[in-house]
Protein backbone atom coordinates (compact mmCIF):
# COMPACT_ATOMS: atom_id res chain seq x y z
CA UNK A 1 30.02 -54.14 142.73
CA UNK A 2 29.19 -56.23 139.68
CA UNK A 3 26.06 -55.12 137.76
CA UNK A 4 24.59 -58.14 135.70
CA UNK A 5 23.29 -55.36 133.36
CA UNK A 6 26.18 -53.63 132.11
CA UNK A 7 29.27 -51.49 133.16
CA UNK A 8 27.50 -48.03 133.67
CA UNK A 9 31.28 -46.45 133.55
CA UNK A 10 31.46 -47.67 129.39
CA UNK A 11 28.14 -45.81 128.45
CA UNK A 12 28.34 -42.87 126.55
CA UNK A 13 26.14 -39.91 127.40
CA UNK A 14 25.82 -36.61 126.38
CA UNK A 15 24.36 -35.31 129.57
CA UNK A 16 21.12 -32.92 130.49
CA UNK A 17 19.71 -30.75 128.29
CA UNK A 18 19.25 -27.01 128.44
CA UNK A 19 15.80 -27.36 129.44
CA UNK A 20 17.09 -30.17 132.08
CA UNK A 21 19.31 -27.81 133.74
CA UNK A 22 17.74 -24.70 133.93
CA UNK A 23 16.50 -26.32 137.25
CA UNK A 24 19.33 -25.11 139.24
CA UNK A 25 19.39 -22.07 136.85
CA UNK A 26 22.72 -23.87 135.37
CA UNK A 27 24.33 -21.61 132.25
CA UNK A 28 26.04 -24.91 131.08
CA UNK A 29 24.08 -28.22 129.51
CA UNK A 30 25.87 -31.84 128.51
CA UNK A 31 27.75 -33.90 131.50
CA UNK A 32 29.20 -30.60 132.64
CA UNK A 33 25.55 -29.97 133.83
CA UNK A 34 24.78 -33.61 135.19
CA UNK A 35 27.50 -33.23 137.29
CA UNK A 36 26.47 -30.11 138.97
CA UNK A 37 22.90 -31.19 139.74
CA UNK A 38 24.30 -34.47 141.33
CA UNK A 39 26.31 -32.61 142.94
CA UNK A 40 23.82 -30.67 144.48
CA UNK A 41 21.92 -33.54 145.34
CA UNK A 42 24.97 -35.11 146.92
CA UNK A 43 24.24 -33.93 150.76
CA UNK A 44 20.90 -35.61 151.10
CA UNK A 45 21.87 -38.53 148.95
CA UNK A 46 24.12 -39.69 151.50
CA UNK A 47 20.89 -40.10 153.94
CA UNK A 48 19.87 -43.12 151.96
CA UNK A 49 23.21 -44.18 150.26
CA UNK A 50 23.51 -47.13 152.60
CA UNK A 51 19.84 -48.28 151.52
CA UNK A 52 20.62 -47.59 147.99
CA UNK A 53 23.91 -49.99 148.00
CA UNK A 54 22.07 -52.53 150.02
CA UNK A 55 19.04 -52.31 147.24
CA UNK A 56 21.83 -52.18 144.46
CA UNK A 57 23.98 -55.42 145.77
CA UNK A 58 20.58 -57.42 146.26
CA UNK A 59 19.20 -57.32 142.89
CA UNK A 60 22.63 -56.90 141.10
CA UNK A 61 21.93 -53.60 140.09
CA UNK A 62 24.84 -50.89 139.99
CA UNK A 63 23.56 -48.09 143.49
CA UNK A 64 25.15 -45.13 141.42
CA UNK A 65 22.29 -45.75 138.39
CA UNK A 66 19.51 -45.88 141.53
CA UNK A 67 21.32 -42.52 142.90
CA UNK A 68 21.27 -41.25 139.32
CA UNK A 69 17.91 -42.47 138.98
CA UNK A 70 17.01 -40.96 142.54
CA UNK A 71 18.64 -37.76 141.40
CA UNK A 72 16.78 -36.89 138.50
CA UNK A 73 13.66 -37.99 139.69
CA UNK A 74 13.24 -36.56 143.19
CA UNK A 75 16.70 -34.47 143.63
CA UNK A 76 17.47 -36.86 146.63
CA UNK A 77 13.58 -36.31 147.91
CA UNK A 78 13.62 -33.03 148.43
CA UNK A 79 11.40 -31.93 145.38
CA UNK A 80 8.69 -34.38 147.22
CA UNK A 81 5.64 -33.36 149.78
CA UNK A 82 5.28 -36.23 152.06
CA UNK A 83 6.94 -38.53 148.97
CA UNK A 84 4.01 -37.45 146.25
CA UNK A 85 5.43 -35.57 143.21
CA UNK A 86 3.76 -32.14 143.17
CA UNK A 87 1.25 -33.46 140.23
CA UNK A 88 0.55 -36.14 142.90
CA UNK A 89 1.10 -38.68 139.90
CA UNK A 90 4.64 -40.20 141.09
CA UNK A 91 5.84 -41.53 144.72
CA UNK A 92 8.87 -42.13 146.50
CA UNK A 93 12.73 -41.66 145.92
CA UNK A 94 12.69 -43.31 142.29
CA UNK A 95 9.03 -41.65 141.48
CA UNK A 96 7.20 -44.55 140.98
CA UNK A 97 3.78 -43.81 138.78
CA UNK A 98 0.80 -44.73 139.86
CA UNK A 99 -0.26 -45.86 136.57
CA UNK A 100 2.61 -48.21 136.75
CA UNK A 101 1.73 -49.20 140.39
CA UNK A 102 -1.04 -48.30 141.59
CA UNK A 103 -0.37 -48.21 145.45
CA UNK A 104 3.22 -48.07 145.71
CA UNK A 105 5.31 -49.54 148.44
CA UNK A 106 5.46 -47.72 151.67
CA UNK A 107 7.37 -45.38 153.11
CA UNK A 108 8.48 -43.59 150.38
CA UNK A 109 11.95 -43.37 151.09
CA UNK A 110 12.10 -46.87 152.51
CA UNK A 111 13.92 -50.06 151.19
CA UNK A 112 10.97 -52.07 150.06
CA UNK A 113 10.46 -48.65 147.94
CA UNK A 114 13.65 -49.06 146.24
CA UNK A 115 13.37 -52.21 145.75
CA UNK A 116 9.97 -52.31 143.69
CA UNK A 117 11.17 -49.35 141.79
CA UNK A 118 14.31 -50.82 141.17
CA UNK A 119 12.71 -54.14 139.63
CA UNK A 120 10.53 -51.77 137.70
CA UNK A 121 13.96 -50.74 136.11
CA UNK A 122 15.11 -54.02 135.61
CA UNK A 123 11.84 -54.88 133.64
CA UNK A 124 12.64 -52.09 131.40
CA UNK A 125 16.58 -53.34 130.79
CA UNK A 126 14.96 -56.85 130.13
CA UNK A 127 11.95 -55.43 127.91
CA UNK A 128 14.83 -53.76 125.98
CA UNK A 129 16.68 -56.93 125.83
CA UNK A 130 14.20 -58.54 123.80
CA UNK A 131 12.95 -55.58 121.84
CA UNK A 132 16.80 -55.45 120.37
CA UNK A 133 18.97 -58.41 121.27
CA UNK A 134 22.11 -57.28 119.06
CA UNK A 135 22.56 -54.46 120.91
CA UNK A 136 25.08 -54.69 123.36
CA UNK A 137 24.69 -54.72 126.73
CA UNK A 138 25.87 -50.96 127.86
CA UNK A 139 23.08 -50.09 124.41
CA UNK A 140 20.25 -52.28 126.42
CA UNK A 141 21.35 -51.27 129.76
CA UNK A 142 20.80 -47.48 128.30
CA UNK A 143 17.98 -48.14 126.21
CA UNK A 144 16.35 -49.64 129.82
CA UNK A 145 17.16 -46.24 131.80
CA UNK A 146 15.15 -44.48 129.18
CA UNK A 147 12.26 -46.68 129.00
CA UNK A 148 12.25 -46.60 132.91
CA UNK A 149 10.93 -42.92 132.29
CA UNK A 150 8.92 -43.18 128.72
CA UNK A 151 8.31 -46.66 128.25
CA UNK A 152 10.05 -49.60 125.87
CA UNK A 153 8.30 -48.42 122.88
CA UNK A 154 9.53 -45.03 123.14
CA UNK A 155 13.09 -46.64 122.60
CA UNK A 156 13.05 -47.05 118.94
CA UNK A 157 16.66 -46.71 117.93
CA UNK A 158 20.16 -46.15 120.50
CA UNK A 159 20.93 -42.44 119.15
CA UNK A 160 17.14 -40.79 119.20
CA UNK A 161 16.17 -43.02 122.34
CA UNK A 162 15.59 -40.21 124.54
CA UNK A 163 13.57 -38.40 122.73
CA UNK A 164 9.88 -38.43 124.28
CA UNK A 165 11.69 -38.81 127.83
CA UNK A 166 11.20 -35.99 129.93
CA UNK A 167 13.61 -33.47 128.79
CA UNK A 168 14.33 -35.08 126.06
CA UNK A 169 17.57 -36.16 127.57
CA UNK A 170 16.23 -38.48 130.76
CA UNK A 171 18.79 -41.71 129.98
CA UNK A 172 21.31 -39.26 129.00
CA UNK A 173 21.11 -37.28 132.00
CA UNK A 174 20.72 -40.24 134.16
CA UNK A 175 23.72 -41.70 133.21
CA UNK A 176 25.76 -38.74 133.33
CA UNK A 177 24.71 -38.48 136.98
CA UNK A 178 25.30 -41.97 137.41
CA UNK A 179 28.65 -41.84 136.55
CA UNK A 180 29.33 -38.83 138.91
CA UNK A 181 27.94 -40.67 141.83
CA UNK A 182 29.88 -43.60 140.74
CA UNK A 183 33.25 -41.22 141.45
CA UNK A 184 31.81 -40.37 145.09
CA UNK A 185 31.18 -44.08 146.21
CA UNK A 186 28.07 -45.34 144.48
């Protein structure tokens, strides 16, 4: 499937962090870790994989960064009561914050769900397009998986832009995951 935004397979990534995966009490950290958790996630992923390409192919967007995205943010739904983050400050598969949106599309594991979240992403990519246009496209397409979580201005430079993300490591992470879905038919 051809992603307008960049070949997620030619982005380099150093994976979760420590602190990232300690959530399924992993002893390892980097890709080797990313792996695992998406792995763990795989089972209920596959409920809403054919949603997730459907989403993907209509706005051009690779499915295995939405399953990575998915992943990290709701570990395929099941960290989610009723589609509310515990804090009650996120909804839905892709956690969309209620800051950002303030009544988010409905149900929370539904396509017009992953479609709003995924334009959100797409904003981002395109924010970080502009912000630094001589960056090329895997850098933006990066630098946009980061901001999804922290915002464009927390991207200030390619090799520090996680830092501020949740974990310190969200586009990292993300992509890592990404890529393994991307092996298992993303």
């Amino acid at each position: 499937m051809a992603c307008i935004y960049g070949d997620v397979t030619k982005i380099d990534t150093t994976g979760a962090s420590q602190k990232t995966a300690k959530q399924d009490k992993l002893t390892v950290q980097g890709v080797a870790a990313s792996q695992k958790m998406a792995e763990h996630d795989l089972t209920n992923m596959n409920k809403y994989k054919p949603l997730i390409i459907k989403v993907g192919r209509a706005q051009q967007m690779d499915p295995c960064v939405i399953a990575g995205i998915i992943s990290r943010e709701s570990r395929a739904g099941t960290q989610l009561k009723d589609g509310w983050s515990p804090d009650k400050k996120g909804f839905g598969l892709m956690q969309v914050d209620i800051g950002t949106i303030p009544n988010p599309a409905k149900p929370w594991d539904g396509e017009q769900h992953l479609t709003e979240a995924t334009h959100i992403l797409i904003d981002k990519i395109n924010q970080i397009k502009k912000k630094f246009p001589g960056w090329p496209k895997e850098h933006q397409f990066k630098g946009g998986i980061s901001a999804y979580n922290a915002g464009a201005g927390n991207v200030r430079s390619y090799d520090k832009m996680d830092i501020g993300t949740t974990g310190d490591d969200y586009a990292n992470d993300v992509v890592a995951r990404a890529q393994w879905f991307k092996t298992h038919g993303y």
